[in-house]
C-alpha atoms as a PDB file:
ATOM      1  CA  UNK A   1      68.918 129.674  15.130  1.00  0.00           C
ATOM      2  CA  UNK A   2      65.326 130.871  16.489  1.00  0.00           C
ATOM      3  CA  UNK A   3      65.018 132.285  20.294  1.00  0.00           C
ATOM      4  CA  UNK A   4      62.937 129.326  21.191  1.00  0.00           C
ATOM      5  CA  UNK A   5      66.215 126.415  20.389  1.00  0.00           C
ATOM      6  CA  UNK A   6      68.170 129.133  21.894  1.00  0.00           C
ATOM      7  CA  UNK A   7      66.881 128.551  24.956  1.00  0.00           C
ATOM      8  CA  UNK A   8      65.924 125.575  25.019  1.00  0.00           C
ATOM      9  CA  UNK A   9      69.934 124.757  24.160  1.00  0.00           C
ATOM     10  CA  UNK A  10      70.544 127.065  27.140  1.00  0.00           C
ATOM     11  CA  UNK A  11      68.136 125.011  29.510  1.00  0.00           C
ATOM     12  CA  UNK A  12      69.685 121.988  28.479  1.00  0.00           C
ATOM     13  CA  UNK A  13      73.334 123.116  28.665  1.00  0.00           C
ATOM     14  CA  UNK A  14      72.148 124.446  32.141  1.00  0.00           C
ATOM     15  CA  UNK A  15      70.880 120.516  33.419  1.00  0.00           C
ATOM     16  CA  UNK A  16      74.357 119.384  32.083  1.00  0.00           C
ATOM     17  CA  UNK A  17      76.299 121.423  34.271  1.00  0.00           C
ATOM     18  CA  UNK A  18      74.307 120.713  36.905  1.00  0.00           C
ATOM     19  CA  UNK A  19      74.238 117.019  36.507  1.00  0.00           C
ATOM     20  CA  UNK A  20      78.393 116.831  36.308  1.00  0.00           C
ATOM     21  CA  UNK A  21      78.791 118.686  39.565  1.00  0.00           C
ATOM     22  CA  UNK A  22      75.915 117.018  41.936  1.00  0.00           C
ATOM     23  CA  UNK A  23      75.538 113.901  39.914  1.00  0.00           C
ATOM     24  CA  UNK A  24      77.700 110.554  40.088  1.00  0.00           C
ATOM     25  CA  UNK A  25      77.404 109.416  36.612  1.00  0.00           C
ATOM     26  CA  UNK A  26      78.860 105.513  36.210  1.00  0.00           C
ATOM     27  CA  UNK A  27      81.766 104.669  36.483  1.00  0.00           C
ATOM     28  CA  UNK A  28      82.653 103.033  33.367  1.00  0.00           C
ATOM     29  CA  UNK A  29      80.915 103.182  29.925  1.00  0.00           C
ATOM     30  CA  UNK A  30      80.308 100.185  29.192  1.00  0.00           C
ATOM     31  CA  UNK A  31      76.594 100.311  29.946  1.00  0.00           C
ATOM     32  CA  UNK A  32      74.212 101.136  27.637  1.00  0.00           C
ATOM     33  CA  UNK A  33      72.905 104.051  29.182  1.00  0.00           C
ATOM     34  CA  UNK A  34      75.625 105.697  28.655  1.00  0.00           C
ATOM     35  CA  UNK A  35      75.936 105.680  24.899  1.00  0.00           C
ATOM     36  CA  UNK A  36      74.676 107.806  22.607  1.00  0.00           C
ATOM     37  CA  UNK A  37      71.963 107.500  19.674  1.00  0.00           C
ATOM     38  CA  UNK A  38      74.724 106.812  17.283  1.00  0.00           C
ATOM     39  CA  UNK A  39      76.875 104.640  19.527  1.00  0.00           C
ATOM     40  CA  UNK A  40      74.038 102.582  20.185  1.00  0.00           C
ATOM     41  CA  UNK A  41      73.487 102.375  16.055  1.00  0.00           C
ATOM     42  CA  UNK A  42      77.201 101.241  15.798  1.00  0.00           C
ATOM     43  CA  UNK A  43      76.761  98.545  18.427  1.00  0.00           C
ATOM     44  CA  UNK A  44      73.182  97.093  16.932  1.00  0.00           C
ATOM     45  CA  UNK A  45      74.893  96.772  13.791  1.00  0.00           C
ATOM     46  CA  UNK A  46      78.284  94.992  15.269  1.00  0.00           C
ATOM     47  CA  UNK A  47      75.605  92.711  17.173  1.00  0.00           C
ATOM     48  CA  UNK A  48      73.190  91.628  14.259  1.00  0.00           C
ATOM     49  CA  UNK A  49      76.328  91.033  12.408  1.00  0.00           C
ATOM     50  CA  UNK A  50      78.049  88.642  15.349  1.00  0.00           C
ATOM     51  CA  UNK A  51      73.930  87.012  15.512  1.00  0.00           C
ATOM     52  CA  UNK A  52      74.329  86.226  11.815  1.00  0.00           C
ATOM     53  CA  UNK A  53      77.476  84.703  12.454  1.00  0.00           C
ATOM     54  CA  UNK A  54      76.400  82.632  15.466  1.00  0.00           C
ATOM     55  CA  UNK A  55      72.740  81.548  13.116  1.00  0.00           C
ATOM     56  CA  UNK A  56      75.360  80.045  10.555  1.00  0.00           C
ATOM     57  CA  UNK A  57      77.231  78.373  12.651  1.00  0.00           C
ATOM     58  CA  UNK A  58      74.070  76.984  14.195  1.00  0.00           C
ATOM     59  CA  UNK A  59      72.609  76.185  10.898  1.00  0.00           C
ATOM     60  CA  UNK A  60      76.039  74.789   9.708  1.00  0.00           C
ATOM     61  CA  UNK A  61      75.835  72.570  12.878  1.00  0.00           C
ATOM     62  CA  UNK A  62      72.411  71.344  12.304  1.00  0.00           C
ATOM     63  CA  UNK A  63      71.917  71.281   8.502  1.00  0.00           C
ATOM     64  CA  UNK A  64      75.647  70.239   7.409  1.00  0.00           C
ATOM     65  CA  UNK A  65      77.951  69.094  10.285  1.00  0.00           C
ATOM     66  CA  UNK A  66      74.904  67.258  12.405  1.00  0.00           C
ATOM     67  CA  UNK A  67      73.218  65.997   9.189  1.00  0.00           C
ATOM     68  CA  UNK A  68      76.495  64.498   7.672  1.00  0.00           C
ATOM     69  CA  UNK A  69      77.267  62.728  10.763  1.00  0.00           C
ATOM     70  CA  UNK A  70      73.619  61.171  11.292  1.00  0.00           C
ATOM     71  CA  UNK A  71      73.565  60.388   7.747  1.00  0.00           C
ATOM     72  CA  UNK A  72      77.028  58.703   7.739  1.00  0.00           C
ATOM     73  CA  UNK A  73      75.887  56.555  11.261  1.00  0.00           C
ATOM     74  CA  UNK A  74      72.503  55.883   9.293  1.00  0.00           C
ATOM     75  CA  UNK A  75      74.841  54.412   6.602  1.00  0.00           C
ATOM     76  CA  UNK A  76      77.552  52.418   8.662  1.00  0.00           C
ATOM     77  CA  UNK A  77      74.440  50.838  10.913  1.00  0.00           C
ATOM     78  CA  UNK A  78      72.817  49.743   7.688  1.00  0.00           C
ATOM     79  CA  UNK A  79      75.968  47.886   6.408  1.00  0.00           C
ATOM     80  CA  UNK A  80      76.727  46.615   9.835  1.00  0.00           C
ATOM     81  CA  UNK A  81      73.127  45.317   9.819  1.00  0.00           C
ATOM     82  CA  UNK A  82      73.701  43.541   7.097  1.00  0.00           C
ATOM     83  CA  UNK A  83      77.338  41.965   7.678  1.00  0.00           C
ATOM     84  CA  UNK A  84      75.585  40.744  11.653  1.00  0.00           C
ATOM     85  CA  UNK A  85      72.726  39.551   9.345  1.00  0.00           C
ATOM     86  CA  UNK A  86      75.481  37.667   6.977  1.00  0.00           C
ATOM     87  CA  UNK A  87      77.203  36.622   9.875  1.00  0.00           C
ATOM     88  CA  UNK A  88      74.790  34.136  11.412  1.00  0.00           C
ATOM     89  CA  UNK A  89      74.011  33.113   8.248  1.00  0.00           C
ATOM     90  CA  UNK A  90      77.508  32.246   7.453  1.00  0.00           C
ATOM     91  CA  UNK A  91      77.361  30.455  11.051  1.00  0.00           C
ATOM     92  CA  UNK A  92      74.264  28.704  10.013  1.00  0.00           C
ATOM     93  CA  UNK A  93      75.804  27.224   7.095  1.00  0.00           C
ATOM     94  CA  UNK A  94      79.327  26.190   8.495  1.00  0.00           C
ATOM     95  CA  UNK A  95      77.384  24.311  11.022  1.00  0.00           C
ATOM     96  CA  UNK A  96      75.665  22.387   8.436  1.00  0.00           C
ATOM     97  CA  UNK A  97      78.567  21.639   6.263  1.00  0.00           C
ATOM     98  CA  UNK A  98      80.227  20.429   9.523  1.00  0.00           C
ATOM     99  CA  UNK A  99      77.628  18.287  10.186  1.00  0.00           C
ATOM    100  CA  UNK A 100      77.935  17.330   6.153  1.00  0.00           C
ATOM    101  CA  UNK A 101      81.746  17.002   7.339  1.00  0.00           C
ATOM    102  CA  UNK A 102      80.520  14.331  10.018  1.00  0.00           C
ATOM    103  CA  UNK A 103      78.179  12.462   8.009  1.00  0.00           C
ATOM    104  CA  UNK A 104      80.604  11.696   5.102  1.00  0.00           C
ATOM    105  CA  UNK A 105      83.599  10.998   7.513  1.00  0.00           C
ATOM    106  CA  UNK A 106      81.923   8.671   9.038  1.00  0.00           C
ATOM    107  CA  UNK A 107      80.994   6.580   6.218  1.00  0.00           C
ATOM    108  CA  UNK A 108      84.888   7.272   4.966  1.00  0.00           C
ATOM    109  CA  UNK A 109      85.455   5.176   8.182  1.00  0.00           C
ATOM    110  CA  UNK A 110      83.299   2.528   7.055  1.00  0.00           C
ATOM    111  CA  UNK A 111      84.481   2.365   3.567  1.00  0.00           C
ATOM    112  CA  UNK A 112      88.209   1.990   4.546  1.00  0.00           C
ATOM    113  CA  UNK A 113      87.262  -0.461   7.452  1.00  0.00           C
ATOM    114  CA  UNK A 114      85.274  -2.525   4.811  1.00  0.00           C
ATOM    115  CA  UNK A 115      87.743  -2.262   2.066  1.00  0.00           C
ATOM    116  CA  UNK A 116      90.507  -3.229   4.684  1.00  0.00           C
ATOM    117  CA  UNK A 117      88.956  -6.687   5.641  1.00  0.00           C
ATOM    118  CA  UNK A 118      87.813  -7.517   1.885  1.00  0.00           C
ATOM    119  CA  UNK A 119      90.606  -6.685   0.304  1.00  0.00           C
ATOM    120  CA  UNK A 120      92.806  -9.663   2.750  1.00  0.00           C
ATOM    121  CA  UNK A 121      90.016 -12.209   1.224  1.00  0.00           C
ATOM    122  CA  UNK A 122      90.188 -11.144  -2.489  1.00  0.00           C
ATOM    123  CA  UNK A 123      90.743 -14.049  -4.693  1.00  0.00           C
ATOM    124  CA  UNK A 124      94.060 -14.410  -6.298  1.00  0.00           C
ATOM    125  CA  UNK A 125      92.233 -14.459  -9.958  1.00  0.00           C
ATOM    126  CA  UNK A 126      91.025 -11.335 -12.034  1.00  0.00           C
ATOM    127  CA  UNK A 127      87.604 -11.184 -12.672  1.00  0.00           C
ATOM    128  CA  UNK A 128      87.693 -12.228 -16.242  1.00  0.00           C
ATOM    129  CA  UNK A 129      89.169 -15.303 -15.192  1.00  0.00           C
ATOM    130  CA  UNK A 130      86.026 -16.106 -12.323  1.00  0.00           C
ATOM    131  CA  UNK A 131      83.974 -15.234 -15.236  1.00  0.00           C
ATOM    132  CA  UNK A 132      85.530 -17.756 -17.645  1.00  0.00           C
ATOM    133  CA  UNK A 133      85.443 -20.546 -14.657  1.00  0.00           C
ATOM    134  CA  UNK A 134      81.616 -19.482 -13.921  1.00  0.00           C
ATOM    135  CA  UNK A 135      80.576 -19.643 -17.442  1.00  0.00           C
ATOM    136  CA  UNK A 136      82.754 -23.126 -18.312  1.00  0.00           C
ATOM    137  CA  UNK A 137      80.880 -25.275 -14.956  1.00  0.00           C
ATOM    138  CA  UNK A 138      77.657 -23.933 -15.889  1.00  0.00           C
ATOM    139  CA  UNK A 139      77.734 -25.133 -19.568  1.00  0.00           C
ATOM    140  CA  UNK A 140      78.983 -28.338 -18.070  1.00  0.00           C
ATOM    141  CA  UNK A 141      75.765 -28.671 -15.517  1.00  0.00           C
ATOM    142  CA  UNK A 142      73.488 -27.181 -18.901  1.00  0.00           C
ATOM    143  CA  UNK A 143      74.903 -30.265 -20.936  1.00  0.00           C
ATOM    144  CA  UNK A 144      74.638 -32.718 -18.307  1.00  0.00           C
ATOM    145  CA  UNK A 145      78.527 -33.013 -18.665  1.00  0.00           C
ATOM    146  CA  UNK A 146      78.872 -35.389 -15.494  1.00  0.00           C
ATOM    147  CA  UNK A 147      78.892 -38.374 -14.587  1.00  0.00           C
ATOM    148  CA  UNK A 148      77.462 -38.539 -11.223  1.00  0.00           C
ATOM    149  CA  UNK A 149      75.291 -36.671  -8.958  1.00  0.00           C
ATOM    150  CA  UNK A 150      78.127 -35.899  -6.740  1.00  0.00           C
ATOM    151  CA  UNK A 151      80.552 -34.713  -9.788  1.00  0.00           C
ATOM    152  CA  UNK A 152      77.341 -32.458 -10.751  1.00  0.00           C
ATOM    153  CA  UNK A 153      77.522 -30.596  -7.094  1.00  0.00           C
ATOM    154  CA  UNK A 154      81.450 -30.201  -7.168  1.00  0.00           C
ATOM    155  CA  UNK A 155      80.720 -28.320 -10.428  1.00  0.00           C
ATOM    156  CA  UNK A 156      77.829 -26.073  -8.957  1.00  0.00           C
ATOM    157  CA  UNK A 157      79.982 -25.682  -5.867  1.00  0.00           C
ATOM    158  CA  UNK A 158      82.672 -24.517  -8.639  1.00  0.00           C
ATOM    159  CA  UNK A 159      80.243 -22.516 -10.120  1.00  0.00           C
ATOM    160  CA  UNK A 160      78.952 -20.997  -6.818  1.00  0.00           C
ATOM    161  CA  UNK A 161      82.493 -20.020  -5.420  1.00  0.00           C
ATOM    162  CA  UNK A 162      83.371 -18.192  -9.176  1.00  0.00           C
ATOM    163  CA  UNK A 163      80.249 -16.267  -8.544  1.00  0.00           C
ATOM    164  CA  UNK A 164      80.752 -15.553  -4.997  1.00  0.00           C
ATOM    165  CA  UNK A 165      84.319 -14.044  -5.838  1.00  0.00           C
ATOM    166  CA  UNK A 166      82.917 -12.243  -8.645  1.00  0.00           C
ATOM    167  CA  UNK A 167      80.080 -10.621  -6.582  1.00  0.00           C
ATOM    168  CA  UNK A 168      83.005  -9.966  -3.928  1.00  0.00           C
ATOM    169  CA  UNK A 169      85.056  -8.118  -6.518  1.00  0.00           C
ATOM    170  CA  UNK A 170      82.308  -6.001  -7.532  1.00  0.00           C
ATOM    171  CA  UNK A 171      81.185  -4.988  -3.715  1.00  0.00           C
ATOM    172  CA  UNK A 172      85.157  -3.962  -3.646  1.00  0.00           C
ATOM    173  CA  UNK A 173      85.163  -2.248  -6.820  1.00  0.00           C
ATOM    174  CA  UNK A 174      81.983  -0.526  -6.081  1.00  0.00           C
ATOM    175  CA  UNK A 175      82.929   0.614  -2.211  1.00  0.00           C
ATOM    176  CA  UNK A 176      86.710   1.895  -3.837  1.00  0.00           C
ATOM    177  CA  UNK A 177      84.405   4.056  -5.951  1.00  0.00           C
ATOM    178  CA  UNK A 178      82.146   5.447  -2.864  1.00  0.00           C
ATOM    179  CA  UNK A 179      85.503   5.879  -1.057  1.00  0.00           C
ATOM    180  CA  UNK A 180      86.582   7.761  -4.103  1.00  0.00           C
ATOM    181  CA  UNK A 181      83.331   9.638  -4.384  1.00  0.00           C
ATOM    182  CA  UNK A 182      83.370  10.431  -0.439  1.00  0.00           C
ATOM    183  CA  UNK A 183      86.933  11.317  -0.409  1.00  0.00           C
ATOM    184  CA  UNK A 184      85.894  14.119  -2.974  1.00  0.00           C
ATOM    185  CA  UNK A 185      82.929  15.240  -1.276  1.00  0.00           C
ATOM    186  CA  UNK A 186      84.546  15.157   1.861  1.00  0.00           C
ATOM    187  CA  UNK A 187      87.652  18.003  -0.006  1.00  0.00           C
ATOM    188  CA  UNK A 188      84.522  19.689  -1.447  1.00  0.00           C
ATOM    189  CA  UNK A 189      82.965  20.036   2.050  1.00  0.00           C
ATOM    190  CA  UNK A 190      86.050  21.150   3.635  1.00  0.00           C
ATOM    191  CA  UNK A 191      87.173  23.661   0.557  1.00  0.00           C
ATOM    192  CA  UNK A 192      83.493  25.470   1.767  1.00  0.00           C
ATOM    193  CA  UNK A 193      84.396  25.334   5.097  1.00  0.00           C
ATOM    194  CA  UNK A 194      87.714  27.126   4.273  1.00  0.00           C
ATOM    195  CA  UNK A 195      85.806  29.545   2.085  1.00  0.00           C
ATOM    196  CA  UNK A 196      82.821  30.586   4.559  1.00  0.00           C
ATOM    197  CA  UNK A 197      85.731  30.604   7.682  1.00  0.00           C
ATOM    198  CA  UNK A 198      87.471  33.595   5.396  1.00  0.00           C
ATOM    199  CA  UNK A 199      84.343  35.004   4.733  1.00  0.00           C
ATOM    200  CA  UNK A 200      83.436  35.053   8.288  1.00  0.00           C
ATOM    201  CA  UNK A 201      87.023  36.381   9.132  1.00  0.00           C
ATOM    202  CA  UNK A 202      87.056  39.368   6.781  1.00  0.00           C
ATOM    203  CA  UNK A 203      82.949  40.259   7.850  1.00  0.00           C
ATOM    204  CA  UNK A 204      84.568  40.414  11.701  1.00  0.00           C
ATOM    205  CA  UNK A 205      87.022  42.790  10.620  1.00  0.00           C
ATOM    206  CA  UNK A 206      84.871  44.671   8.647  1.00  0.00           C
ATOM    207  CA  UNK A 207      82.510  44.527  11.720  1.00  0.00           C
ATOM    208  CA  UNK A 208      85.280  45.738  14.056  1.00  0.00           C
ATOM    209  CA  UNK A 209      86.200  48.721  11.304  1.00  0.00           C
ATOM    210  CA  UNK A 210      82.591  49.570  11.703  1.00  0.00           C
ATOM    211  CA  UNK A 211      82.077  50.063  15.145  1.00  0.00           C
ATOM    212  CA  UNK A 212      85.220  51.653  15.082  1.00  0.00           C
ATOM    213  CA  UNK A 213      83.893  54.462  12.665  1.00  0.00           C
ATOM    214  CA  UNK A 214      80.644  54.273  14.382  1.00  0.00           C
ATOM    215  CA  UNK A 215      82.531  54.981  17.949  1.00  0.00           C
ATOM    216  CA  UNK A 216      84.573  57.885  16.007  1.00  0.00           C
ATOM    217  CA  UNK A 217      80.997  59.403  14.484  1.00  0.00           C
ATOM    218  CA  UNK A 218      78.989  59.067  17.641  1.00  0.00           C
ATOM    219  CA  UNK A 219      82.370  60.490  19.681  1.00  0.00           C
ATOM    220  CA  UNK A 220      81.854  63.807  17.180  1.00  0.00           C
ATOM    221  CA  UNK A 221      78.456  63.882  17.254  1.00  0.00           C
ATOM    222  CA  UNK A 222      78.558  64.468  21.232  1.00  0.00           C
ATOM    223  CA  UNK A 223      81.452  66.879  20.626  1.00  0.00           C
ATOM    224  CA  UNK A 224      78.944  69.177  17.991  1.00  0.00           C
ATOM    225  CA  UNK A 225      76.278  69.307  20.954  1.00  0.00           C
ATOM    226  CA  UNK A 226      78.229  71.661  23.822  1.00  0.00           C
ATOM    227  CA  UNK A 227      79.623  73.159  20.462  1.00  0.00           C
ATOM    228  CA  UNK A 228      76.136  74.135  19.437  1.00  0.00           C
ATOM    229  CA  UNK A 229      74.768  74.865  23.183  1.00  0.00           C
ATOM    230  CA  UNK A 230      77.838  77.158  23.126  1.00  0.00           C
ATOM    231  CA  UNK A 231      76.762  78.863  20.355  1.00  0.00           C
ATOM    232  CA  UNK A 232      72.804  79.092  21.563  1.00  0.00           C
ATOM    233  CA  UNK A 233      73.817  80.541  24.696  1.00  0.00           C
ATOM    234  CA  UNK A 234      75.865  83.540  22.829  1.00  0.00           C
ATOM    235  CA  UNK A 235      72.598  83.997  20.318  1.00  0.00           C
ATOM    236  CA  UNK A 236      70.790  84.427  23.749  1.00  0.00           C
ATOM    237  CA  UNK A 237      72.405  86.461  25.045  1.00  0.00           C
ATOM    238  CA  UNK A 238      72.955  88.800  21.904  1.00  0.00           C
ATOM    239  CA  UNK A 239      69.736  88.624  21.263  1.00  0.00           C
ATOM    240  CA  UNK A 240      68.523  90.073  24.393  1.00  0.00           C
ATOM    241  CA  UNK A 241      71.321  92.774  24.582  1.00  0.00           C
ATOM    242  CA  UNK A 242      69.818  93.775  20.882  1.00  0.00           C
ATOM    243  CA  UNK A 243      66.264  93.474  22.620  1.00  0.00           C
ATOM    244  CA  UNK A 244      67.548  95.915  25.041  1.00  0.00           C
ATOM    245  CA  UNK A 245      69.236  98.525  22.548  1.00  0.00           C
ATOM    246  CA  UNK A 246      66.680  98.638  20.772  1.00  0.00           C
ATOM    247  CA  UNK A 247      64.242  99.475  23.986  1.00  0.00           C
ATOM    248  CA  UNK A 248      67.085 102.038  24.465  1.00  0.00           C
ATOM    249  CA  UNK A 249      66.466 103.374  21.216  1.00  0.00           C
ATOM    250  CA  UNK A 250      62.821 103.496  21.002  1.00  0.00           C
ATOM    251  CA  UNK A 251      63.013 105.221  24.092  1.00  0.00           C
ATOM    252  CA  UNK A 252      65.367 107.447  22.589  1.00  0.00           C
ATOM    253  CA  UNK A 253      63.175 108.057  19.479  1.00  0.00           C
ATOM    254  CA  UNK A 254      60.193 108.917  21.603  1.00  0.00           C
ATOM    255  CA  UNK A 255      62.236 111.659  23.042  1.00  0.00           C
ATOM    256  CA  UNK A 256      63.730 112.719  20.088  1.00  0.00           C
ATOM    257  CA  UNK A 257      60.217 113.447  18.401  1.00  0.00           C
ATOM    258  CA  UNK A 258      59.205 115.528  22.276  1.00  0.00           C
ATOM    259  CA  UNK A 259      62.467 117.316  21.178  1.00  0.00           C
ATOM    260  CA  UNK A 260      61.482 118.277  17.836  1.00  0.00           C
ATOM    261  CA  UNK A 261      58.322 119.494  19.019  1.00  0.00           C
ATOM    262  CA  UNK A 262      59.096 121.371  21.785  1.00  0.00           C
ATOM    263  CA  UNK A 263      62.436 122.963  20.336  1.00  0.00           C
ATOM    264  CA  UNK A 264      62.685 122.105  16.729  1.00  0.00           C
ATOM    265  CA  UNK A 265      65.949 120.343  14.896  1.00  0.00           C
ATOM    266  CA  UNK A 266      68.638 122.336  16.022  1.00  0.00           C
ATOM    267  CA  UNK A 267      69.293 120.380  19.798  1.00  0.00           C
ATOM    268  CA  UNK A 268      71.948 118.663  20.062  1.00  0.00           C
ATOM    269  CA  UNK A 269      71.307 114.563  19.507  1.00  0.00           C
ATOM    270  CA  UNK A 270      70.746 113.092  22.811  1.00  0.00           C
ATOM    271  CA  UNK A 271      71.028 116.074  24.903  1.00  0.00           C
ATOM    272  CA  UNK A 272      67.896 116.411  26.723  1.00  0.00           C
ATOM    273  CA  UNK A 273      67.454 112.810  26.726  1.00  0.00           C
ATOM    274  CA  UNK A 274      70.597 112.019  28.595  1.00  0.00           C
ATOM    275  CA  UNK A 275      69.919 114.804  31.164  1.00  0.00           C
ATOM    276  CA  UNK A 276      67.216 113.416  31.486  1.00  0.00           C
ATOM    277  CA  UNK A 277      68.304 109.834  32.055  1.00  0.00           C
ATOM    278  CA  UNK A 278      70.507 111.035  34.847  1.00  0.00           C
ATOM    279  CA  UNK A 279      67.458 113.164  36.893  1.00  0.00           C
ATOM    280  CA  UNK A 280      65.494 109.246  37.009  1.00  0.00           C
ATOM    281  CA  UNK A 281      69.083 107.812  38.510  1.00  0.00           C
ATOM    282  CA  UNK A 282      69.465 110.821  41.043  1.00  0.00           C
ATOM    283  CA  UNK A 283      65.385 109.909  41.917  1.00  0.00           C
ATOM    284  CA  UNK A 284      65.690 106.118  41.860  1.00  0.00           C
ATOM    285  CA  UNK A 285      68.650 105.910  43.943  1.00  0.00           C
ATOM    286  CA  UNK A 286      66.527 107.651  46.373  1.00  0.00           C
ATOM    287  CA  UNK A 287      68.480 111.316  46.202  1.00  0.00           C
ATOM    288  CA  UNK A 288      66.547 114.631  46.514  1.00  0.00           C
ATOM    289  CA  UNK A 289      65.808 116.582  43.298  1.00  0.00           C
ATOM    290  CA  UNK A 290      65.616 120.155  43.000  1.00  0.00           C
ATOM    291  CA  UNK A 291      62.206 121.667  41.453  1.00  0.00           C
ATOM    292  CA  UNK A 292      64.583 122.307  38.219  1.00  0.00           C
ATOM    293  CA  UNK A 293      65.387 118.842  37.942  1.00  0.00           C
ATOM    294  CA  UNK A 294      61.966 117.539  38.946  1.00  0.00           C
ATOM    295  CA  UNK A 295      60.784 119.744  36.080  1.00  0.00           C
ATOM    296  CA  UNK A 296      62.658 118.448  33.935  1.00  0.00           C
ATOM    297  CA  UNK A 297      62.028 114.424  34.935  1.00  0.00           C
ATOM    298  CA  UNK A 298      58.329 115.223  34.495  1.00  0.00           C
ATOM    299  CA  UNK A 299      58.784 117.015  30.783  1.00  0.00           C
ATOM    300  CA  UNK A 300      57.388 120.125  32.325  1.00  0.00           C
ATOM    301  CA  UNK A 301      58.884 123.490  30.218  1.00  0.00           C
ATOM    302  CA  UNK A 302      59.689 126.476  31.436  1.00  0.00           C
END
């Protein structure tokens, strides 16, 4: 070891024992001024390692957790859209097959009223046989088959009443087949009604499911954001603390070089820096310094 580090190890060991019997150093050691270069190394390293936990959590927040959920709401809302839009359509359309409903009831109620008073009045003969008595008086008028003027009218009154009842038959026949044909319809109409009243039924409870699963996503989605402010707040905060270790360290460094200038590599890590450290304390807290300390506060060498 050369007479120069000698010394200077000598000057240094000289502030230290000075410093532990007129100094108050802190109580605790918690503070980063009262760590060493390597201590302060070891506790960079445990913080960048606990801030790249905290940045994947963040990112796992934002690019998996948040993007899943805003994806899956994007989704549900979509298909909800689309069941409300199917919805009033479905209401649209069961109001116009009621009215349908109406239209063809209505003339249901005709037909049976109609088919009620005809059928009291419908002549006791088929319509073969009003056919036969038609046909028989007219070829009797055609051949002049009479004998008076009078007989001629009985047998065009015949003629007339055959037709009448045949026409009468045929309105009944005809109506019995509307009634038929409305009495269809009308099932038809109602089987639709049926049909779109399920359909409506199982798009409300898919509706309710929805907003369900929407309430549940949304409900999550707030739960991720004090989760994620949580999170932000400890980045902050490490961050800083790392901002501030590595101020310490710079500081640190700086001295370090002065160090290897002034006395070469064999000093102790730290040393004069720390003795340092605790001559700006005694001065900042307002305490008198000795001309050996003030030397040493002001990097003056002996």
């Amino acid at each position: 070891m050369s007479k120069n580090t000698i010394y200077a190890q000598q000057y240094v060991n000289f502030y230290i024992i000075l410093f532990s019997s007129n100094t108050a150093l802190p109580a605790d050691n918690t503070g980063l001024k009262s760590l060493g270069w390597d201590e302060l190394v070891v506790l960079k390293r445990k913080l960048a390692a606990e801030l790249k936990e905290l940045t994947g959590k963040i990112l796992e927040i934002d690019k998996n957790q948040l993007r899943t959920i805003t994806d899956s709401i994007r989704e549900q809302k979509n298909v909800l859209d689309a069941h409300t839009e199917r919805l009033k359509h479905l209401r649209s359309e069961v109001e116009k097959r009621n009215s349908e409903l109406l239209t063809v009831s209505e003339n249901i109620s005709k037909s049976k009223n109609f088919l009620s008073m005809m059928e009291i009045r419908l002549p006791p003969e088929s319509e073969e046989e009003l056919q036969e008595i038609a046909q028989k008086n007219q070829a009797l008028v055609d051949s002049k088959d009479y004998r008076s003027e009078r007989e001629k009218s009985e047998i065009l009154s015949r003629v007339k009443e055959a037709s009448m009842k045949i026409e009468a038959t045929k309105a009944i026949r005809t109506i019995k087949k509307q009634f038929s044909r409305l009495m269809e319809e009308s099932a038809s109409i109602n089987a639709a009604i049926r049909q779109l009243d399920e359909e409506r039924d199982s798009l409300r409870t898919k509706i309710s499911e929805i907003n369900g699963t929407l309430d549940k996503l949304y409900d999550a989605k707030r739960k991720l954001a004090p989760e994620r402010e949580l999170h932000l707040s400890k980045y902050s905060d490490i961050a800083m603390e790392l901002d501030a270790i590595n101020e310490r360290l710079d500081a640190m460094s700086e001295m370090r070089k002065k160090q290897r200038d002034e006395y070469g590599y064999d000093l102790p890590s730290d040393a004069l820096f720390k003795v340092r450290e605790e001559a700006r304390k005694k001065l900042e807290a307002g305490s008198k310094l000795s001309f050996e300390e003030l030397k040493l506060l002001y990097g003056e060498k002996d």
